[in-house]
ModelCIF file with pLDDT and N, C-alpha, C, O atoms, coordinates in Angstrom:
data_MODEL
#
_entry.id   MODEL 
#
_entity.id                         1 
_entity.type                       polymer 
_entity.pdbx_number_of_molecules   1 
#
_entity_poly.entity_id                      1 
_entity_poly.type                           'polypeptide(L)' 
_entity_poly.nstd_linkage                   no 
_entity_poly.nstd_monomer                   no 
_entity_poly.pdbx_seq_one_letter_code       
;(UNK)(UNK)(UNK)(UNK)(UNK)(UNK)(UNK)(UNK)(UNK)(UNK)(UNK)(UNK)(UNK)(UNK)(UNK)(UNK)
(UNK)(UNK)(UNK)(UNK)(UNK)(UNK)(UNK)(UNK)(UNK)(UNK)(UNK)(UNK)(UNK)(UNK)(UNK)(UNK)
(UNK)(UNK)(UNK)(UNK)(UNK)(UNK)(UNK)(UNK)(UNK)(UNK)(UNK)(UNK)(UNK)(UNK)(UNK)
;
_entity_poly.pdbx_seq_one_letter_code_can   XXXXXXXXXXXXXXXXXXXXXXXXXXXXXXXXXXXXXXXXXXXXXXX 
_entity_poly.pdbx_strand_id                 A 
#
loop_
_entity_poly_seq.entity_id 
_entity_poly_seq.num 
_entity_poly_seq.mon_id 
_entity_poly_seq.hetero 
1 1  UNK n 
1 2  UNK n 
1 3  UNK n 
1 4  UNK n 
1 5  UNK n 
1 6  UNK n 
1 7  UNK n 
1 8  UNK n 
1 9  UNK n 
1 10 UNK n 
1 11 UNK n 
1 12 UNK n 
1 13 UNK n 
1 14 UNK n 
1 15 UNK n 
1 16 UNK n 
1 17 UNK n 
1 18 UNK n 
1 19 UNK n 
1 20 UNK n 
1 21 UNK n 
1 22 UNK n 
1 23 UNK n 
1 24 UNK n 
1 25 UNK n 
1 26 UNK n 
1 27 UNK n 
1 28 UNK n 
1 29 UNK n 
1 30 UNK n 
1 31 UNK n 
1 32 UNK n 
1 33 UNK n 
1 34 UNK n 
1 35 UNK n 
1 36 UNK n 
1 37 UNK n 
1 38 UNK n 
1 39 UNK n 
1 40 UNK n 
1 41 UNK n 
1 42 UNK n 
1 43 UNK n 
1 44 UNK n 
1 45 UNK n 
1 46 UNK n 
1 47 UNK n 
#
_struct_asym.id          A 
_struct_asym.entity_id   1 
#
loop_
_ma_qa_metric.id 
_ma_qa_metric.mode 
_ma_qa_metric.name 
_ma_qa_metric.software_group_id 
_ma_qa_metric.type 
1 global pLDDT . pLDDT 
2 local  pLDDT . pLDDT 
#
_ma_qa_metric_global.metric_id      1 
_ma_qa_metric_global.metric_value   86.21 
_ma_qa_metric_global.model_id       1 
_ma_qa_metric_global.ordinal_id     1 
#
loop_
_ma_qa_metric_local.label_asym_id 
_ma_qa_metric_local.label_comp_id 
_ma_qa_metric_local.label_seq_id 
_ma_qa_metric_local.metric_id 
_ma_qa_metric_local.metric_value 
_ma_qa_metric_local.model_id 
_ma_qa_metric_local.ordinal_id 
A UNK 1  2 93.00 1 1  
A UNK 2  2 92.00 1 2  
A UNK 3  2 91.00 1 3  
A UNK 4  2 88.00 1 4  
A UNK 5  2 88.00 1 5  
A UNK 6  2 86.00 1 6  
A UNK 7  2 86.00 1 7  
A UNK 8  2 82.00 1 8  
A UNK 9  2 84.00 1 9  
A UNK 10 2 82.00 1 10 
A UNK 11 2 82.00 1 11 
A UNK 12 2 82.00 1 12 
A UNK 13 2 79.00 1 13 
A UNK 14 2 75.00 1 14 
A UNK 15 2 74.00 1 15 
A UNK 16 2 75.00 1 16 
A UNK 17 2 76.00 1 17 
A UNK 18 2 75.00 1 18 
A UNK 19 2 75.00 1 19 
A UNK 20 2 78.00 1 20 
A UNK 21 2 85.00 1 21 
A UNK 22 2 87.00 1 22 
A UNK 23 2 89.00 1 23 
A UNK 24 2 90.00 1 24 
A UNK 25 2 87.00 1 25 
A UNK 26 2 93.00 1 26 
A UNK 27 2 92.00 1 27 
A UNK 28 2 91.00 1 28 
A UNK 29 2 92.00 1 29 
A UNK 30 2 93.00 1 30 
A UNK 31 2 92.00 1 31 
A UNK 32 2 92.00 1 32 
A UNK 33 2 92.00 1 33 
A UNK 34 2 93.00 1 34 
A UNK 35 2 93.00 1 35 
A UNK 36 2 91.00 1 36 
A UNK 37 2 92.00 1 37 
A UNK 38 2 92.00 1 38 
A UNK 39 2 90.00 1 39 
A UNK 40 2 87.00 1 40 
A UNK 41 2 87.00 1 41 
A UNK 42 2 90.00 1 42 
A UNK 43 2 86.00 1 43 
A UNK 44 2 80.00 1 44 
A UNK 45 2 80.00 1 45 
A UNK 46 2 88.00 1 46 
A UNK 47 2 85.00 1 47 
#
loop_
_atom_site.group_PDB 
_atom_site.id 
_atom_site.type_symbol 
_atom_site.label_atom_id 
_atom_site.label_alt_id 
_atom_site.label_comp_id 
_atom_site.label_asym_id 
_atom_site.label_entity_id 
_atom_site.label_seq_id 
_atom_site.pdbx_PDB_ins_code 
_atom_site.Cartn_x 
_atom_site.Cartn_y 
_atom_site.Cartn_z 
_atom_site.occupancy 
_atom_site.B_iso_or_equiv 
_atom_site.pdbx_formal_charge 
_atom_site.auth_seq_id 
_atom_site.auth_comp_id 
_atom_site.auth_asym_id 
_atom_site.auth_atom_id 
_atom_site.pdbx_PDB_model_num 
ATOM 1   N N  . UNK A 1 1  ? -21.949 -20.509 -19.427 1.00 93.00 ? 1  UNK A N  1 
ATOM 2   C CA . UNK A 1 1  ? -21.820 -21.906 -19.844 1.00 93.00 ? 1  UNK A CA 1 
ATOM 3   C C  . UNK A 1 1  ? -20.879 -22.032 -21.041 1.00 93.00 ? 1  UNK A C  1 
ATOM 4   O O  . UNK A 1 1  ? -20.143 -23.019 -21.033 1.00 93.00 ? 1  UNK A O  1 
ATOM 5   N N  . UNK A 1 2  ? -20.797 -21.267 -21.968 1.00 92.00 ? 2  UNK A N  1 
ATOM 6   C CA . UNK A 1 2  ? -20.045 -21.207 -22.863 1.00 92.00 ? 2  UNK A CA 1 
ATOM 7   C C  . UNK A 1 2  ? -18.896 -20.810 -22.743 1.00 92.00 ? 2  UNK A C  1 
ATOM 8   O O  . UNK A 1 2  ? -18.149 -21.322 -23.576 1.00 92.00 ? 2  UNK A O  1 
ATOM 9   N N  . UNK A 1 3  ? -18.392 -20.075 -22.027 1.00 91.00 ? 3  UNK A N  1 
ATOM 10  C CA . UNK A 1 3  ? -16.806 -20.052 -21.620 1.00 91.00 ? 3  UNK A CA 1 
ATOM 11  C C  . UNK A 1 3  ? -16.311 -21.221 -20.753 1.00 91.00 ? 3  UNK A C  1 
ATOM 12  O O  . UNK A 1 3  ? -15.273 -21.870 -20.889 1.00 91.00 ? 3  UNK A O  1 
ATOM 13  N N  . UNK A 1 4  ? -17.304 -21.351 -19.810 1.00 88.00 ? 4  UNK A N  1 
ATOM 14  C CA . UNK A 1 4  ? -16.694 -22.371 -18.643 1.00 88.00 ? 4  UNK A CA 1 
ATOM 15  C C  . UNK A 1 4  ? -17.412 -23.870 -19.190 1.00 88.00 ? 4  UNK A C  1 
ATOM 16  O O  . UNK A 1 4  ? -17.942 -24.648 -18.396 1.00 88.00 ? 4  UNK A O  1 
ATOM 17  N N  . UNK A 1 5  ? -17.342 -24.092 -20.475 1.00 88.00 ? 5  UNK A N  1 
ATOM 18  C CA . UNK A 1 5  ? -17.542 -25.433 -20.839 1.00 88.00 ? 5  UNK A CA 1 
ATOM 19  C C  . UNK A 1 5  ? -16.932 -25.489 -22.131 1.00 88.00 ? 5  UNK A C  1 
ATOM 20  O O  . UNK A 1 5  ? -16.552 -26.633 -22.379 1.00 88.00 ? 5  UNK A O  1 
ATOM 21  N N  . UNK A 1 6  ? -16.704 -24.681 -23.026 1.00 86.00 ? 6  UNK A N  1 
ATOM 22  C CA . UNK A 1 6  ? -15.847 -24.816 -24.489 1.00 86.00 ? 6  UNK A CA 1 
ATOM 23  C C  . UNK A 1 6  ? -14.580 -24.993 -24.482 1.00 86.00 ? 6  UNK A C  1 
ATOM 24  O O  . UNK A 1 6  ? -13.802 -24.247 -23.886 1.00 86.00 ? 6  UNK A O  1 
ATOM 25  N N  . UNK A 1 7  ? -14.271 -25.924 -25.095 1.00 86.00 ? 7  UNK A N  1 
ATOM 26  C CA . UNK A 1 7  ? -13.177 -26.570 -24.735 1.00 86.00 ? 7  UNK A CA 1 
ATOM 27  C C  . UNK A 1 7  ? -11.709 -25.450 -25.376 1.00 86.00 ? 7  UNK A C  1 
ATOM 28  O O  . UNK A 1 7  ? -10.559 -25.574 -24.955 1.00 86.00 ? 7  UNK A O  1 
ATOM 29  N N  . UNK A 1 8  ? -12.072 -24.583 -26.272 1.00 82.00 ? 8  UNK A N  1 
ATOM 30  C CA . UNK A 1 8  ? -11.040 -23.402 -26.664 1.00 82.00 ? 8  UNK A CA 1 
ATOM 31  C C  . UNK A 1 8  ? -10.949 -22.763 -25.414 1.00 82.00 ? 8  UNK A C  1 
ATOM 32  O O  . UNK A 1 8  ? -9.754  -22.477 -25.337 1.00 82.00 ? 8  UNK A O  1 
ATOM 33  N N  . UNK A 1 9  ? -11.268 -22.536 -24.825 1.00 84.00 ? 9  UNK A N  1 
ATOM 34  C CA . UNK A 1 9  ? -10.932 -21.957 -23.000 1.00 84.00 ? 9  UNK A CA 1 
ATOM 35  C C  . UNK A 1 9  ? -10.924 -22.584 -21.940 1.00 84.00 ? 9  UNK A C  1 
ATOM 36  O O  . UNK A 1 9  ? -11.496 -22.362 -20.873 1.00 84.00 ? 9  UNK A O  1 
ATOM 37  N N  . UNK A 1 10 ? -10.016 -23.669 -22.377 1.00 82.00 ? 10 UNK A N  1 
ATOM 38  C CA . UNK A 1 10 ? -9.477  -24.945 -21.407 1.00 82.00 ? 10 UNK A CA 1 
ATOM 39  C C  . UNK A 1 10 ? -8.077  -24.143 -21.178 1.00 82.00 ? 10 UNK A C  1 
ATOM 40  O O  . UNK A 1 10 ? -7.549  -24.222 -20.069 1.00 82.00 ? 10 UNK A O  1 
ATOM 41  N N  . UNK A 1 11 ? -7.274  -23.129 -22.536 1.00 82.00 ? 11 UNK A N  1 
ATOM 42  C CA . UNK A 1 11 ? -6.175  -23.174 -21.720 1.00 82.00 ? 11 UNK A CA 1 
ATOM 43  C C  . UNK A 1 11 ? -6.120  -22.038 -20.335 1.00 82.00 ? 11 UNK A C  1 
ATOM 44  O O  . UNK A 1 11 ? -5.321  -22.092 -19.400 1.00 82.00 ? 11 UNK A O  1 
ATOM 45  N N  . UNK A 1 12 ? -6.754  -21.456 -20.454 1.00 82.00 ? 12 UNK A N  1 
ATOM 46  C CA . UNK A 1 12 ? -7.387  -20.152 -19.489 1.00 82.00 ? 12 UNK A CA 1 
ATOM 47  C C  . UNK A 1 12 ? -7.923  -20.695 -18.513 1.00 82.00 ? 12 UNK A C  1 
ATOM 48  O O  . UNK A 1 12 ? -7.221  -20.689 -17.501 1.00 82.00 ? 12 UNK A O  1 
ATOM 49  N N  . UNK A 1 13 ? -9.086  -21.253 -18.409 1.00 79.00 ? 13 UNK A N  1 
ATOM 50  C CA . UNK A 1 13 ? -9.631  -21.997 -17.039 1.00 79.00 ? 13 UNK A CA 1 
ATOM 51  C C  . UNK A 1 13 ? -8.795  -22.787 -16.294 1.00 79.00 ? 13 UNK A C  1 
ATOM 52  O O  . UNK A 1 13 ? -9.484  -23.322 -15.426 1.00 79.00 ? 13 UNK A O  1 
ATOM 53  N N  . UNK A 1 14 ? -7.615  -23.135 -16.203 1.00 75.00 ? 14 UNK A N  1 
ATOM 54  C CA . UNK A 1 14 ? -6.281  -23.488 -15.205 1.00 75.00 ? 14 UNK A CA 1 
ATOM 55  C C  . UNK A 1 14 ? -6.270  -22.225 -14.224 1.00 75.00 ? 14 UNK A C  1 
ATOM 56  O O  . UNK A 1 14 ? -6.413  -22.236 -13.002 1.00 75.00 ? 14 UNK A O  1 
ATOM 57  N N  . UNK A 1 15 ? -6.061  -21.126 -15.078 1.00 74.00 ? 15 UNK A N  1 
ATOM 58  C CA . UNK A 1 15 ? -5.696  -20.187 -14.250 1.00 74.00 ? 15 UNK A CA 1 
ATOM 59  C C  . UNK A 1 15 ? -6.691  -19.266 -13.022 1.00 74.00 ? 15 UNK A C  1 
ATOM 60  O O  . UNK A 1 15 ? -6.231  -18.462 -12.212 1.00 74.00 ? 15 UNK A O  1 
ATOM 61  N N  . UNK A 1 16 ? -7.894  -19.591 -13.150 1.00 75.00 ? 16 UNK A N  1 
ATOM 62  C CA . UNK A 1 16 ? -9.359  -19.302 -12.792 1.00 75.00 ? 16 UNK A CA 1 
ATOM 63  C C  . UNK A 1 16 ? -9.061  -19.714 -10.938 1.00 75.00 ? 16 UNK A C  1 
ATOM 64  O O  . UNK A 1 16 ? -9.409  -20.766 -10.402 1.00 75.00 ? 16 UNK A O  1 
ATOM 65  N N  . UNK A 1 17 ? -8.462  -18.747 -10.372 1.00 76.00 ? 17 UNK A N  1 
ATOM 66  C CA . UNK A 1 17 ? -8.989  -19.265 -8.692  1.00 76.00 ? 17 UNK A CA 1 
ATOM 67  C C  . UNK A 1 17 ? -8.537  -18.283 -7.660  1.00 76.00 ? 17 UNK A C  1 
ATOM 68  O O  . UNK A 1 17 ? -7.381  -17.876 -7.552  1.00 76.00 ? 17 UNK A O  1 
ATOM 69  N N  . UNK A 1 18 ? -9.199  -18.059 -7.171  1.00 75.00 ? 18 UNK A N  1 
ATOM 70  C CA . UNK A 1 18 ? -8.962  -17.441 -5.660  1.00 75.00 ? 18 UNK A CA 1 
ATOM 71  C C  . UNK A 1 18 ? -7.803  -16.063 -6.040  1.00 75.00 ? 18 UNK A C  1 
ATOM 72  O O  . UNK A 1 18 ? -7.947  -14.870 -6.308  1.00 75.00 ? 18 UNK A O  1 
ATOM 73  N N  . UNK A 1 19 ? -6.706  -16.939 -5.896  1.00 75.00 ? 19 UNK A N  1 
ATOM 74  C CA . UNK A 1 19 ? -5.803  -15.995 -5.764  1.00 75.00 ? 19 UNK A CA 1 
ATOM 75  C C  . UNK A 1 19 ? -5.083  -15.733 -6.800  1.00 75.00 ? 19 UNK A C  1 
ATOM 76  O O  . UNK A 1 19 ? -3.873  -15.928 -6.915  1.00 75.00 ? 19 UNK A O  1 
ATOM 77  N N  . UNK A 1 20 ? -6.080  -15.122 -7.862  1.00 78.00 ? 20 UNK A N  1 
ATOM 78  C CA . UNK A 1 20 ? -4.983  -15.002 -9.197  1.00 78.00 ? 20 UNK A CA 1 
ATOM 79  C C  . UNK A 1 20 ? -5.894  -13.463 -9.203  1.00 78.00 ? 20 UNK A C  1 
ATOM 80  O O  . UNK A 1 20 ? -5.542  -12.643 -10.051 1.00 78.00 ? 20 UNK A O  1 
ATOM 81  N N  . UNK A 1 21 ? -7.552  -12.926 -7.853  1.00 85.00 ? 21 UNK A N  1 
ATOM 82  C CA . UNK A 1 21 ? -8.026  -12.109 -8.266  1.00 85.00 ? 21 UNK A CA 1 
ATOM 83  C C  . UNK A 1 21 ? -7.035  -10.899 -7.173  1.00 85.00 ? 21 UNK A C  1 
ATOM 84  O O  . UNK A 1 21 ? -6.744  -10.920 -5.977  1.00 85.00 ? 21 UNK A O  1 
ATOM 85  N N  . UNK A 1 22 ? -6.695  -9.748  -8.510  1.00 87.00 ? 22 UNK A N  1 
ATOM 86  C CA . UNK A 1 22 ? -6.157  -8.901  -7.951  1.00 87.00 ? 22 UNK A CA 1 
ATOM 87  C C  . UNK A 1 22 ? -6.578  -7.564  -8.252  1.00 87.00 ? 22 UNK A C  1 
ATOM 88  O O  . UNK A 1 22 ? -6.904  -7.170  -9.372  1.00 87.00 ? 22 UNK A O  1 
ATOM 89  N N  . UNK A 1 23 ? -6.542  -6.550  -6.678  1.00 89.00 ? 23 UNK A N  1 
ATOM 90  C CA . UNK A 1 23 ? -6.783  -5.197  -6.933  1.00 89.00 ? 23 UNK A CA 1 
ATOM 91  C C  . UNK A 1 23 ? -5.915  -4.470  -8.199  1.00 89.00 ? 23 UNK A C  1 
ATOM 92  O O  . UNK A 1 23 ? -6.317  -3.470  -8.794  1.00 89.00 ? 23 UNK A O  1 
ATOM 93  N N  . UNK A 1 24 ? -5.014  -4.970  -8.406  1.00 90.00 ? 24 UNK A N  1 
ATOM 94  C CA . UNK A 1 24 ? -4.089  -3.880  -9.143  1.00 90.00 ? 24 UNK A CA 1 
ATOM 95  C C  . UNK A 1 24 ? -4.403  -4.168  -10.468 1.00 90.00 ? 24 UNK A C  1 
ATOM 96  O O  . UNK A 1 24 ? -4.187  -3.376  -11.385 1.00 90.00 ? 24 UNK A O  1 
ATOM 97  N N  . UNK A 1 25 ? -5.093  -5.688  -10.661 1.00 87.00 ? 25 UNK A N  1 
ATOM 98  C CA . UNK A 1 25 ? -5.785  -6.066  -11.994 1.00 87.00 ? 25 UNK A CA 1 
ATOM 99  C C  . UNK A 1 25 ? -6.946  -5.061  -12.187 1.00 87.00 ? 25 UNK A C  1 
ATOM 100 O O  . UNK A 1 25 ? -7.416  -4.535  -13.196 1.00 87.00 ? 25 UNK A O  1 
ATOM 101 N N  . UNK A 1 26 ? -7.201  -4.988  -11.077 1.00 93.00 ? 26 UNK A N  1 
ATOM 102 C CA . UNK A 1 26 ? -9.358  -4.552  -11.458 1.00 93.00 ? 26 UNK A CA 1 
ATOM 103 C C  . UNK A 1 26 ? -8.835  -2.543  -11.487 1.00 93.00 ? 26 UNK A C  1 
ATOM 104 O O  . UNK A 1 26 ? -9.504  -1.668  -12.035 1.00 93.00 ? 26 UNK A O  1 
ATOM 105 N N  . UNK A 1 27 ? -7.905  -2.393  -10.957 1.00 92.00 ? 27 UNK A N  1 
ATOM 106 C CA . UNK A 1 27 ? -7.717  -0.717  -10.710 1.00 92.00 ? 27 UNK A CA 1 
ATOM 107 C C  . UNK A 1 27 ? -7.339  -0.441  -11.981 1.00 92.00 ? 27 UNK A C  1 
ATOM 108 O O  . UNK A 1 27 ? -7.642  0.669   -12.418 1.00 92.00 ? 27 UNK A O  1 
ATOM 109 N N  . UNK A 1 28 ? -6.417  -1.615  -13.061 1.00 91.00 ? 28 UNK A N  1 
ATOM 110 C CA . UNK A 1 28 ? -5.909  -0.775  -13.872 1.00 91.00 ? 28 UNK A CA 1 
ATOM 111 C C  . UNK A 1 28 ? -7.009  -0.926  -15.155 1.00 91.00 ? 28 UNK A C  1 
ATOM 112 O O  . UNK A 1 28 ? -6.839  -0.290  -16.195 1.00 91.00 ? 28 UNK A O  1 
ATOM 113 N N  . UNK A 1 29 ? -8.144  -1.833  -14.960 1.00 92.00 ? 29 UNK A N  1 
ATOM 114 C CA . UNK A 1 29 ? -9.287  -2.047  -15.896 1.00 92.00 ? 29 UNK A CA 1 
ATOM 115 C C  . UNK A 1 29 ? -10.062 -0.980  -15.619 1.00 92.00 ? 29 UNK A C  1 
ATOM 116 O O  . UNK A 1 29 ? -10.549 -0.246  -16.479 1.00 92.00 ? 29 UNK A O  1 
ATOM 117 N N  . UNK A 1 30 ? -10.186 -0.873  -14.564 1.00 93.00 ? 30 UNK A N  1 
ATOM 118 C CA . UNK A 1 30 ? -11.188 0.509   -13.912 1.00 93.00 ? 30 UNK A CA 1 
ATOM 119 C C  . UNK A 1 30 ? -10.640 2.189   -14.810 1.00 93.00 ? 30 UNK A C  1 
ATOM 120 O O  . UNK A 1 30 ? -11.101 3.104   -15.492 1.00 93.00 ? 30 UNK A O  1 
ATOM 121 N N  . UNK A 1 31 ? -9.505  1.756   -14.255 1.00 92.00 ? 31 UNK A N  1 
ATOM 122 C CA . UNK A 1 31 ? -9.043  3.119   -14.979 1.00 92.00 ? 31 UNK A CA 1 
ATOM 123 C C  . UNK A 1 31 ? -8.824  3.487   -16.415 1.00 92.00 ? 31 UNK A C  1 
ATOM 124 O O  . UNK A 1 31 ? -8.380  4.589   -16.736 1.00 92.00 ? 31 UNK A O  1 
ATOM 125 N N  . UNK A 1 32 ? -9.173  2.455   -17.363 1.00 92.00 ? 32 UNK A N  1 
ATOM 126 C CA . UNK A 1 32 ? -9.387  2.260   -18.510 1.00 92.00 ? 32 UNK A CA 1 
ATOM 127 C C  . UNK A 1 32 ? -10.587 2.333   -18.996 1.00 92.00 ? 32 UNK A C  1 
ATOM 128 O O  . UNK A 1 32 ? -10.739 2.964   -20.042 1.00 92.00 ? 32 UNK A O  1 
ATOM 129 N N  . UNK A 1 33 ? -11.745 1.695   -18.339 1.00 92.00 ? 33 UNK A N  1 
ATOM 130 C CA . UNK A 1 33 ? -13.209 1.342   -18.374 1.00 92.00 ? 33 UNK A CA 1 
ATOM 131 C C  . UNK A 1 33 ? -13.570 2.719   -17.337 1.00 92.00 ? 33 UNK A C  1 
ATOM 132 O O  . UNK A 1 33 ? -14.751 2.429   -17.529 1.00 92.00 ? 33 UNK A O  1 
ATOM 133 N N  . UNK A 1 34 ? -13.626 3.656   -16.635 1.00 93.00 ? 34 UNK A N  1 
ATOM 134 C CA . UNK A 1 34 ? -14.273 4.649   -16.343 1.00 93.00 ? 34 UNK A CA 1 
ATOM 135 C C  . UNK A 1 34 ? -14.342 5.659   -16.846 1.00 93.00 ? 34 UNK A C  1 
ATOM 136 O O  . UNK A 1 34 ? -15.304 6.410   -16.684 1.00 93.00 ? 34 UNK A O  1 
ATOM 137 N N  . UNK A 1 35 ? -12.956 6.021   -17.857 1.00 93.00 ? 35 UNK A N  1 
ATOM 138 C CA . UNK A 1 35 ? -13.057 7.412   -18.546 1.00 93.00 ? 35 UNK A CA 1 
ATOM 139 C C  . UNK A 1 35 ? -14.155 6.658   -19.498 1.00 93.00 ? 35 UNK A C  1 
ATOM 140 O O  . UNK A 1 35 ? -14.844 7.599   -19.893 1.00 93.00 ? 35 UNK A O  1 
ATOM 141 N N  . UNK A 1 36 ? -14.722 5.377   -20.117 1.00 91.00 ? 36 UNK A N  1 
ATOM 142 C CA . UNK A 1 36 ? -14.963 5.539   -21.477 1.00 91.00 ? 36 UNK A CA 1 
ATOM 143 C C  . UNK A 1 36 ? -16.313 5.226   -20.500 1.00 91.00 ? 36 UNK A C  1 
ATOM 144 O O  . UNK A 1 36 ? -17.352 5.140   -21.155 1.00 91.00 ? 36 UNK A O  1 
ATOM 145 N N  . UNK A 1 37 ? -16.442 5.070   -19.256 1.00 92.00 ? 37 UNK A N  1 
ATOM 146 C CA . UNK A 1 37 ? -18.361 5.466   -19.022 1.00 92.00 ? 37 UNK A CA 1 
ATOM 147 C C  . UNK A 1 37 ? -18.622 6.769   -18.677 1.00 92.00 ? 37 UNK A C  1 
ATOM 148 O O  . UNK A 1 37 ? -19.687 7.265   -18.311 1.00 92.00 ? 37 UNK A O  1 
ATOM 149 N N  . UNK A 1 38 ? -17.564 7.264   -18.826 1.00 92.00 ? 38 UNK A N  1 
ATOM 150 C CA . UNK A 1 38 ? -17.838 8.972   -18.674 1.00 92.00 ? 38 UNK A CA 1 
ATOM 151 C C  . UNK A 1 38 ? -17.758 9.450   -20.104 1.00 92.00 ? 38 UNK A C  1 
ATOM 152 O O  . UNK A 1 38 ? -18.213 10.487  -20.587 1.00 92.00 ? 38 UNK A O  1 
ATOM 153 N N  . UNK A 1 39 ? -17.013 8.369   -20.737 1.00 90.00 ? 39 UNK A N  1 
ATOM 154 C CA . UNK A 1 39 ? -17.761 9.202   -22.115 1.00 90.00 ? 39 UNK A CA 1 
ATOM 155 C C  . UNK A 1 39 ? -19.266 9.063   -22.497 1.00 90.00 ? 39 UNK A C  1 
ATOM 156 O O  . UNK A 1 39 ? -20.163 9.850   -22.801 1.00 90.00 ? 39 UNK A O  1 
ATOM 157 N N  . UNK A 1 40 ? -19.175 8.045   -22.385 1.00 87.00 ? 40 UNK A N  1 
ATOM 158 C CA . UNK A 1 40 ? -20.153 7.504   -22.499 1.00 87.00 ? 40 UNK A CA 1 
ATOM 159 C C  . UNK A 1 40 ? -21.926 8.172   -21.937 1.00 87.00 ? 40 UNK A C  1 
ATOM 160 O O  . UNK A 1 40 ? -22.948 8.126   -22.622 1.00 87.00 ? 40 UNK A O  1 
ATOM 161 N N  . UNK A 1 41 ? -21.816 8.632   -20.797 1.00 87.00 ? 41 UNK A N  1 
ATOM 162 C CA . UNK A 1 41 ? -22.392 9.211   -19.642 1.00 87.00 ? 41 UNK A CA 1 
ATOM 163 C C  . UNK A 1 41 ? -23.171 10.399  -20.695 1.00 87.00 ? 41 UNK A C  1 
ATOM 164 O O  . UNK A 1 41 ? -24.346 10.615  -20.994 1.00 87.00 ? 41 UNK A O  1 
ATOM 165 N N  . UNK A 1 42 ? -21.570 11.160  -21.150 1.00 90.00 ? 42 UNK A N  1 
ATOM 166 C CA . UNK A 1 42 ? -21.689 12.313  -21.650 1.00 90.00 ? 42 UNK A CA 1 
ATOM 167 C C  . UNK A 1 42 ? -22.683 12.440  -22.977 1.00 90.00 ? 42 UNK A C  1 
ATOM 168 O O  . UNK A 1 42 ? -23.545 13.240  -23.339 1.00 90.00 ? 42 UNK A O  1 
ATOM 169 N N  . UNK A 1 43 ? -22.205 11.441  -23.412 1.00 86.00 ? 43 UNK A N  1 
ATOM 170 C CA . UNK A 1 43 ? -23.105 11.512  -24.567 1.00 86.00 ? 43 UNK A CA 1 
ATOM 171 C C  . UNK A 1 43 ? -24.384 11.081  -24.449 1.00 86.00 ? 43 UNK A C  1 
ATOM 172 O O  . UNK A 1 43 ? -25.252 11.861  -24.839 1.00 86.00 ? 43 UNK A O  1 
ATOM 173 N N  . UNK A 1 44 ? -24.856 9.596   -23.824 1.00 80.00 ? 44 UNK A N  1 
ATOM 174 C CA . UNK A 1 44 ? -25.746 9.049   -23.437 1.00 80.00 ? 44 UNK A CA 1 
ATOM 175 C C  . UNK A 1 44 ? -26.953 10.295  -22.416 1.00 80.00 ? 44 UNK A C  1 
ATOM 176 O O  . UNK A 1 44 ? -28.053 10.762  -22.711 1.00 80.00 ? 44 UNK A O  1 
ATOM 177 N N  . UNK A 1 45 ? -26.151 10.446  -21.297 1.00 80.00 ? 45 UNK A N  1 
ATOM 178 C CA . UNK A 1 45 ? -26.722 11.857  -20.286 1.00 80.00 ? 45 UNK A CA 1 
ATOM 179 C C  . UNK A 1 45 ? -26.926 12.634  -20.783 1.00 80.00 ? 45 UNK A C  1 
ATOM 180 O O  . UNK A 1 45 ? -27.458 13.382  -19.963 1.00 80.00 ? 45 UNK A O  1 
ATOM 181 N N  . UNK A 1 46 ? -26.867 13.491  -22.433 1.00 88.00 ? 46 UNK A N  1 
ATOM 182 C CA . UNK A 1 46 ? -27.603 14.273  -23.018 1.00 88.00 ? 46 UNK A CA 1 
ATOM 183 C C  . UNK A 1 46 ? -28.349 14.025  -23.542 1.00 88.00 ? 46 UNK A C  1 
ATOM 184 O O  . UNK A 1 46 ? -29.414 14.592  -23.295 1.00 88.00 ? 46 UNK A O  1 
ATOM 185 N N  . UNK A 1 47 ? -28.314 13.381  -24.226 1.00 85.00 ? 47 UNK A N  1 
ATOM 186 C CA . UNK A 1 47 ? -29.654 12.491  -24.678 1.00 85.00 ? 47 UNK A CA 1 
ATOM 187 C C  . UNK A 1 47 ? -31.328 12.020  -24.017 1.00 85.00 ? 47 UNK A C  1 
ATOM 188 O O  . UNK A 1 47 ? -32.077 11.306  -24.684 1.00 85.00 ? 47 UNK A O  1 
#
């Protein structure tokens, strides 16, 4: 509710639809965001 109603992320919510979602977006987040849940893992999984 707070992103998709505050009006400071009016200029962003234009861009919000269908076809703006892309694999090559989410692969290159993935590949950024998986080494650090494997760090994560590592440290957490010993614990």
């Amino acid at each position: 509710m707070f992103i998709f109603m505050s009006p400071r992320f009016a200029r962003y919510r234009s861009y919000l639809h269908l076809q703006s979602i892309s694999w090559s977006h989410m692969t290159r987040m993935f590949k950024i965001g998986f080494p650090i849940s494997l760090q994560m893992i590592f440290e957490m999984g010993a614990f």
